[in-house]
Protein backbone atom coordinates (compact mmCIF):
# COMPACT_ATOMS: atom_id res chain seq x y z
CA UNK A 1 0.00 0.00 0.00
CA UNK A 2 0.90 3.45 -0.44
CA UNK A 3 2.45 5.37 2.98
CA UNK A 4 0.91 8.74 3.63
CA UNK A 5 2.36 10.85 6.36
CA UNK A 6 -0.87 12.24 8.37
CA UNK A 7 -0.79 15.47 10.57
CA UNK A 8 -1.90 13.31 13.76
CA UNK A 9 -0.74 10.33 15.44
CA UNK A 10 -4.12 8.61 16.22
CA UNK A 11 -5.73 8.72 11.98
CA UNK A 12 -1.84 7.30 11.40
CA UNK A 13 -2.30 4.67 13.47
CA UNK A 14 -5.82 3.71 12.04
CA UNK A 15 -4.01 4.16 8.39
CA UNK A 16 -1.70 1.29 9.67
CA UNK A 17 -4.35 -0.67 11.38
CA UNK A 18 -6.72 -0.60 8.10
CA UNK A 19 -4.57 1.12 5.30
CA UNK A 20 -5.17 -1.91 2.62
CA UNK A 21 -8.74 -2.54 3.61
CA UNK A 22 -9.31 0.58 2.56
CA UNK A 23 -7.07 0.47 -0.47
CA UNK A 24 -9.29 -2.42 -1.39
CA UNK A 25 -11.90 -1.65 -0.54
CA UNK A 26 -12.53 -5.03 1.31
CA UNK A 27 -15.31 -4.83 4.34
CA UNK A 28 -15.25 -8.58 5.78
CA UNK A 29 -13.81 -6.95 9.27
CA UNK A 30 -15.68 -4.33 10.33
CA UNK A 31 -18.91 -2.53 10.12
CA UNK A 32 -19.82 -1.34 6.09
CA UNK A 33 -20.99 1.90 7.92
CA UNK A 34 -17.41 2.46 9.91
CA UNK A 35 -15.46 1.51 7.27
CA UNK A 36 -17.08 4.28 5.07
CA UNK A 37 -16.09 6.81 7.59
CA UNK A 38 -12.76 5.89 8.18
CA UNK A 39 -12.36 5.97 4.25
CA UNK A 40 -13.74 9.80 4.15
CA UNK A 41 -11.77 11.00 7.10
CA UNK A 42 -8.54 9.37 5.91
CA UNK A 43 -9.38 11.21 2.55
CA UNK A 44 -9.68 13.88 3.67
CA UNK A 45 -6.60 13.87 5.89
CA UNK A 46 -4.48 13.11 2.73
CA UNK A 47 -6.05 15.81 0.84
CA UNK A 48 -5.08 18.62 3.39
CA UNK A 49 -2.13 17.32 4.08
CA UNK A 50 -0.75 16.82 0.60
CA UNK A 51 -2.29 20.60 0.28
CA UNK A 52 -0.09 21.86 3.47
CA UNK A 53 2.88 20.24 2.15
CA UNK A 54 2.80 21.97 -1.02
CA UNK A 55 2.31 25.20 -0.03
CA UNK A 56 4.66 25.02 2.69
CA UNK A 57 6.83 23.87 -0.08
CA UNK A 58 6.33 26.69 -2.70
CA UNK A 59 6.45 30.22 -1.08
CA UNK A 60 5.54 32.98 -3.34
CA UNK A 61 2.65 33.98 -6.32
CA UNK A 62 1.51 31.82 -9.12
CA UNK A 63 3.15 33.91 -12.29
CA UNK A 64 1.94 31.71 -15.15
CA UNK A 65 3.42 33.12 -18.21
CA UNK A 66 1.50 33.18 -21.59
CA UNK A 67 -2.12 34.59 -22.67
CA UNK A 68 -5.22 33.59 -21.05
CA UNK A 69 -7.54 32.07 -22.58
CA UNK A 70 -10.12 30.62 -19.87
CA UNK A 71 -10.88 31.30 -16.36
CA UNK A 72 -13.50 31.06 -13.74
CA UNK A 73 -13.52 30.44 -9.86
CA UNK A 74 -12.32 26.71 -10.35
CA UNK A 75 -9.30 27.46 -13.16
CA UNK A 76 -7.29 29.37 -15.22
CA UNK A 77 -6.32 28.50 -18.37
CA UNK A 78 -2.70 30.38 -20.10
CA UNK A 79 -1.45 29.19 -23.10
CA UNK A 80 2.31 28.15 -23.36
CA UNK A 81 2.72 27.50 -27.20
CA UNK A 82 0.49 27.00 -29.99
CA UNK A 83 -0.69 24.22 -29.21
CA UNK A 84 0.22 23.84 -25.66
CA UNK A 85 -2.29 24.83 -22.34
CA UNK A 86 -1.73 25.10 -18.74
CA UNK A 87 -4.87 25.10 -16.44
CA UNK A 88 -4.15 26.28 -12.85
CA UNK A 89 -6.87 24.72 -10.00
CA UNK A 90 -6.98 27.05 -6.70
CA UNK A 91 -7.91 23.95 -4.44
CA UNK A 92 -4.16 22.11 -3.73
CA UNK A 93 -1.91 25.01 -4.24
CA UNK A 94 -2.68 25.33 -8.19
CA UNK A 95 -2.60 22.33 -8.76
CA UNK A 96 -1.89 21.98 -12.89
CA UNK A 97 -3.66 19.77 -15.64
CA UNK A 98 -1.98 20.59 -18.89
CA UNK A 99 -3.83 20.49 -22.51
CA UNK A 100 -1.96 19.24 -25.39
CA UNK A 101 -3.98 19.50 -29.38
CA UNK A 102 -2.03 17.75 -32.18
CA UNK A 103 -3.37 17.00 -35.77
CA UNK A 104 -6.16 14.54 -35.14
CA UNK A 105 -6.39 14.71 -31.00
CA UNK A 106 -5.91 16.56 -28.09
CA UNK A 107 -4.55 15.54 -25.05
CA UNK A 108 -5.70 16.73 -21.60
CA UNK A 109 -2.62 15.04 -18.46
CA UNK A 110 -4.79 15.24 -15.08
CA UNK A 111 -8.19 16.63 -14.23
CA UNK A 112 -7.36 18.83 -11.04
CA UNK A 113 -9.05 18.11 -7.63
CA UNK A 114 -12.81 19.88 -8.47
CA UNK A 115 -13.24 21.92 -12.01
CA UNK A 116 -16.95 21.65 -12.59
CA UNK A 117 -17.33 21.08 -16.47
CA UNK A 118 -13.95 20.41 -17.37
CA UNK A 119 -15.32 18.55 -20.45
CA UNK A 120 -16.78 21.61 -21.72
CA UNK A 121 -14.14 24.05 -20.89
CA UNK A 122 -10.93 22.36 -22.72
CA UNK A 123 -13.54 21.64 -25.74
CA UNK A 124 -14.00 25.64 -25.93
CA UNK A 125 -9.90 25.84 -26.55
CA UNK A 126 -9.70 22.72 -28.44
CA UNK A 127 -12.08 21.24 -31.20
CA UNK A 128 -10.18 17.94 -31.16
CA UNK A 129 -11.33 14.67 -29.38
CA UNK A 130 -9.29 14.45 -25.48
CA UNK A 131 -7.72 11.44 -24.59
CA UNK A 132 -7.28 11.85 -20.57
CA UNK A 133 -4.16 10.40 -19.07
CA UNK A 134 -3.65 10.82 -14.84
CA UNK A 135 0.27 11.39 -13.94
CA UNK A 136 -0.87 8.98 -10.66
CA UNK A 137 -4.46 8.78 -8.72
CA UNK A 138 -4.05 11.57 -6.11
CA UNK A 139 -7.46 13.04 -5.50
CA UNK A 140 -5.65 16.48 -6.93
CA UNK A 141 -4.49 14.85 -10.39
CA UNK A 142 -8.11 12.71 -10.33
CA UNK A 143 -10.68 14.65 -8.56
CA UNK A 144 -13.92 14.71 -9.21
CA UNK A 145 -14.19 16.35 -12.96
CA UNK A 146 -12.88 12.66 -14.18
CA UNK A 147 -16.11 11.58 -14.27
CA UNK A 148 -16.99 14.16 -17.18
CA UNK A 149 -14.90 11.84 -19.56
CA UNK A 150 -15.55 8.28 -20.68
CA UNK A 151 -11.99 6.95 -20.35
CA UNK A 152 -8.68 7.56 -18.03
CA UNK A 153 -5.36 6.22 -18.61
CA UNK A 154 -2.81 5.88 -15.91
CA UNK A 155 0.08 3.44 -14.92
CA UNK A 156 -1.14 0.54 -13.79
CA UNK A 157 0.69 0.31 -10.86
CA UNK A 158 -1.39 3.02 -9.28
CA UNK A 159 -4.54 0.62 -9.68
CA UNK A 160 -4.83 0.01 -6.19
CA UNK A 161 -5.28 3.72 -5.18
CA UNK A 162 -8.45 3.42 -7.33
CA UNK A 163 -11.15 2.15 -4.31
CA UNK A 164 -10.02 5.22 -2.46
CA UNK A 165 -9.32 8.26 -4.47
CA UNK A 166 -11.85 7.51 -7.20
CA UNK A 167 -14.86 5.55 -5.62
CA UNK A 168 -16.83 6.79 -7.51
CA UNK A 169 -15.69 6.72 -11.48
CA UNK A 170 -18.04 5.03 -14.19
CA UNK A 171 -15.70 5.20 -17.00
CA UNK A 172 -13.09 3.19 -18.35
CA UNK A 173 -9.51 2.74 -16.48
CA UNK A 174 -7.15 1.60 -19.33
CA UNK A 175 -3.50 1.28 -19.05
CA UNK A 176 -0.61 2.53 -20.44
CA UNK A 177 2.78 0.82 -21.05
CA UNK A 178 6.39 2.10 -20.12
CA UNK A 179 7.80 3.32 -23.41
CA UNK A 180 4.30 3.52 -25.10
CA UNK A 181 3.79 6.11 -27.83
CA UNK A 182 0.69 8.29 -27.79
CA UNK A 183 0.19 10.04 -31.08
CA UNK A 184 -1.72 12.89 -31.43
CA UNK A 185 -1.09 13.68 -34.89
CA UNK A 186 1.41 15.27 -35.98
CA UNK A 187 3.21 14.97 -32.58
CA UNK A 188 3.82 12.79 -30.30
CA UNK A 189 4.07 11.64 -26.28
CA UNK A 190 6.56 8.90 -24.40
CA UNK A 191 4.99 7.46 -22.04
CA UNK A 192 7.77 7.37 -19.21
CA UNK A 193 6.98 5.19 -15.64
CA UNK A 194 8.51 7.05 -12.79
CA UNK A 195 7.26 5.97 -9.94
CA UNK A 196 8.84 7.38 -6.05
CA UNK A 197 6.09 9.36 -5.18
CA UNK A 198 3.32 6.69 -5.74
CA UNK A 199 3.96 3.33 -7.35
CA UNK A 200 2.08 4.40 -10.69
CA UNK A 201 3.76 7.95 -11.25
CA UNK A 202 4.45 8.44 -15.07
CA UNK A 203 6.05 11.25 -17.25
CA UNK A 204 5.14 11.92 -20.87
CA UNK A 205 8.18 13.24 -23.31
CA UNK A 206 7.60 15.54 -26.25
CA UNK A 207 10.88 15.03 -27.69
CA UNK A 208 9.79 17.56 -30.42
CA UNK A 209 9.33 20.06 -27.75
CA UNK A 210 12.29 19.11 -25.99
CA UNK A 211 9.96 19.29 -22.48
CA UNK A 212 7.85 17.16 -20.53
CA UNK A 213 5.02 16.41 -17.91
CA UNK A 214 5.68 14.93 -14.60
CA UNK A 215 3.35 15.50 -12.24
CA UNK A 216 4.13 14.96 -9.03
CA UNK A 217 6.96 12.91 -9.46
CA UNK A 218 9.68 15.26 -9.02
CA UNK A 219 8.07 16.82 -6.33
CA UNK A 220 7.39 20.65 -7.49
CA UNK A 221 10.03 21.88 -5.15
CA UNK A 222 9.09 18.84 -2.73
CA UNK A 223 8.88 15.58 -3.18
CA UNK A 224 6.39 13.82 -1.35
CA UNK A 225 8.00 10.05 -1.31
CA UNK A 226 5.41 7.28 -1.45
CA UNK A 227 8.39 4.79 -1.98
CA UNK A 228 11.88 4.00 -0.83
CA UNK A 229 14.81 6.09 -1.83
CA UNK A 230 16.28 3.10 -4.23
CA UNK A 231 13.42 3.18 -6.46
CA UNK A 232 13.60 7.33 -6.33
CA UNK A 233 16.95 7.16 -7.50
CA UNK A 234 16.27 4.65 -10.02
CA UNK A 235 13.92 6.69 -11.43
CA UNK A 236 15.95 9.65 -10.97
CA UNK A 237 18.58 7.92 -13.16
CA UNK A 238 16.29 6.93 -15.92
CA UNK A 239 14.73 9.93 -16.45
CA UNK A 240 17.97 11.64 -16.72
CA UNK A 241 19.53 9.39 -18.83
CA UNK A 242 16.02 10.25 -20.83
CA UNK A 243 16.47 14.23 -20.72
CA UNK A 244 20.51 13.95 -21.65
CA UNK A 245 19.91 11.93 -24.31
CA UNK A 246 16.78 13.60 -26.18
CA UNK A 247 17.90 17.08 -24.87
CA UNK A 248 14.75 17.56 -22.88
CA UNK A 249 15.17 21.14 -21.21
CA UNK A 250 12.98 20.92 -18.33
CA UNK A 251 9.30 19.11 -17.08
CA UNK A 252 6.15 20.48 -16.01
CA UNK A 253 5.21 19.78 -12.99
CA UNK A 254 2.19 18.69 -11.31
CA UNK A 255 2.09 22.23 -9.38
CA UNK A 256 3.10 24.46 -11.64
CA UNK A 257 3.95 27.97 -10.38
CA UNK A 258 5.49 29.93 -13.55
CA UNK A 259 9.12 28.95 -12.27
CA UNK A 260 9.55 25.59 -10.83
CA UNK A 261 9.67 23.39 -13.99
CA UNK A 262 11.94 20.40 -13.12
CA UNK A 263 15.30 20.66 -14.81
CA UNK A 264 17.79 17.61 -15.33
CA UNK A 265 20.07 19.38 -12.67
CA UNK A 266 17.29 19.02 -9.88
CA UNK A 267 16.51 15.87 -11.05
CA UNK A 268 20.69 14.86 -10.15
CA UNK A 269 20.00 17.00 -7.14
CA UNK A 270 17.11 14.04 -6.02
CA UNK A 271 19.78 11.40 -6.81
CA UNK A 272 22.51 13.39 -4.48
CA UNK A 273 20.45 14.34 -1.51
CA UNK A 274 18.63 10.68 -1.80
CA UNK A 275 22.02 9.08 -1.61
CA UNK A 276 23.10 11.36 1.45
CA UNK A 277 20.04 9.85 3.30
CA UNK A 278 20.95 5.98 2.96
CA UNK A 279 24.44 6.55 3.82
CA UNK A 280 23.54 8.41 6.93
CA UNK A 281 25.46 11.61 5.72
CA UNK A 282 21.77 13.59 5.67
CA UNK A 283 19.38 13.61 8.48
CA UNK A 284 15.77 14.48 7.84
CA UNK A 285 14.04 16.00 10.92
CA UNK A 286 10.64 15.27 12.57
CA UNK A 287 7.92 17.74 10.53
CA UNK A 288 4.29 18.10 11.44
CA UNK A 289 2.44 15.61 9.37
CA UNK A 290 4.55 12.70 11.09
CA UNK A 291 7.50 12.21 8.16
CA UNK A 292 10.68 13.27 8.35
CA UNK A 293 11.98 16.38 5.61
CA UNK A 294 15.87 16.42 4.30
CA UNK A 295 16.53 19.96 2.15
CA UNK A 296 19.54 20.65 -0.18
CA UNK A 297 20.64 22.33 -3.17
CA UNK A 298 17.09 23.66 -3.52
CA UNK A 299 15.15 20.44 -3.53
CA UNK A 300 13.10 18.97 -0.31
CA UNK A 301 12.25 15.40 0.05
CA UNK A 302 9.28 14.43 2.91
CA UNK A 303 9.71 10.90 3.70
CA UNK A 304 8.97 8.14 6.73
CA UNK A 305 11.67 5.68 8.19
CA UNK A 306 10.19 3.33 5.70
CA UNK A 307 11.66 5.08 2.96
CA UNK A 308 14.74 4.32 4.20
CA UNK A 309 16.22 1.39 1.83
């Protein structure tokens, strides 16, 4: 199961006690009523405490460069090429779903955490069929305006965050595969797997570009590690083995504030301060939400003693 520091002791401990019941969703144990209620307060736990980390994480203004082209009180919409969006949500410190229009289809990579008609609003920038793809299933990549769309891709690996962050989805999960090609027309996407922050975190590569979009997995100035640090260097090292070798100049992130795009020198900078860690040469200290944070050269990494392998 996934490991989610919470801000108090007691909702950790019931985490531990039922954490992959309520991954599964299986109710054999206990009562179908309490085991409802322990799923919506643990929800809701992770979903302010993923927001407190972030914004702890990211001090200043949102300065989203390019013209706008859509906004309301759930999102903004600025345009970053020609054929390129950025949407900015206001409920998990902006969080960012990015729109992508080729030849023959669009592309939209995450849904934010609540955008009420989110079907209708990319369809008044872009005329082209969307094909939704979630970076991982955090309730702020895969809130509630999935349901406006028929299909959503993700890594598979994140399938067992399903029961809990998206009860309540009536389309079609499909997955995608590590080094799969979308094509929109005209250009195209690499699917990347990068998992560290949750087992089913994914990049997609447009080499034309020479950027990318990674969610959450490079943290947005902190990573939140759902893993160990082996398998967040390992993905460290593939992706910038990816960027060196297709000259990929930086990555969207999954909180996008105008200026932290993820470059292949804080990418190296994960690897370092990772390595620091198991060796004992970096010590994280105790933080609110019951993890442990280590800080250097710019990036921060939350983490539990788990992580620690």
């Amino acid at each position: 199961m996934l490991y989610f520091r919470c801000p108090r002791t007691v909702v950790l401990q019931v985490v531990v006690r039922f954490g992959s019941l309520i991954m599964t969703g299986t109710t054999t144990s206990i009562n179908y009523n309490i085991y409802l209620k322990m799923k919506e307060l643990i929800l809701s736990i992770i979903l302010v405490t993923i927001s407190q980390v972030s914004s702890i994480a990211q001090d200043g203004s949102v300065q989203i460069r390019g013209k706008e082209v859509f906004k309301n009180e759930d999102v903004v919409f600025h345009q970053i090429d020609e054929h390129t969006w950025v949407g900015t949500g206001h409920m998990m410190y902006n969080e960012s779903l990015y729109l992508l229009e080729g030849k023959d289809k669009a592309l939209l990579i995450d849904a934010g955490t609540t955008i009420k008609d989110l079907d209708k609003i990319v369809t008044s920038i872009t005329k082209k069929p969307i094909m939704l793809v979630a970076t991982h299933v955090h309730p702020d990549h895969t809130g509630s305006a999935i349901d406006y769309f028929p299909e959503l891709y993700i890594n598979p690996a994140d399938t067992p965050s399903i029961p809990l962050f998206m009860p309540n989805y009536r389309g079609e999960v499909k997955n995608l595969k590590d080094g799969e090609i979308i094509d929109l027309g005209g250009r195209k996407l690499e699917v990347v797997f990068t998992p560290a922050h949750t087992p089913g975190s994914l990049t997609l590569i447009d080499k034309k570009a020479c950027y990318g979009f990674s969610g959450d997995s490079f943290g947005s100035g902190t990573l939140i590690l759902g893993l160990d640090f082996s398998s967040l260097i390992a993905t460290c090292r593939k992706m910038g083995s990816i960027m060196e070798k297709y000259g990929i100049k930086f990555l969207y992130p999954g909180h996008y504030d105008g200026k932290n795009e993820e470059t292949k020198q804080r990418v190296d900078d994960l690897i370092t301060l990772s390595k620091d860690v198991l060796s004992g040469k970096a010590k994280g200290e105790p933080n609110q939400w019951g993890g442990l944070d280590v800080s250097a050269n710019g990036v921060r990494i939350n983490y539990s003693e788990k992580s620690i392998k």
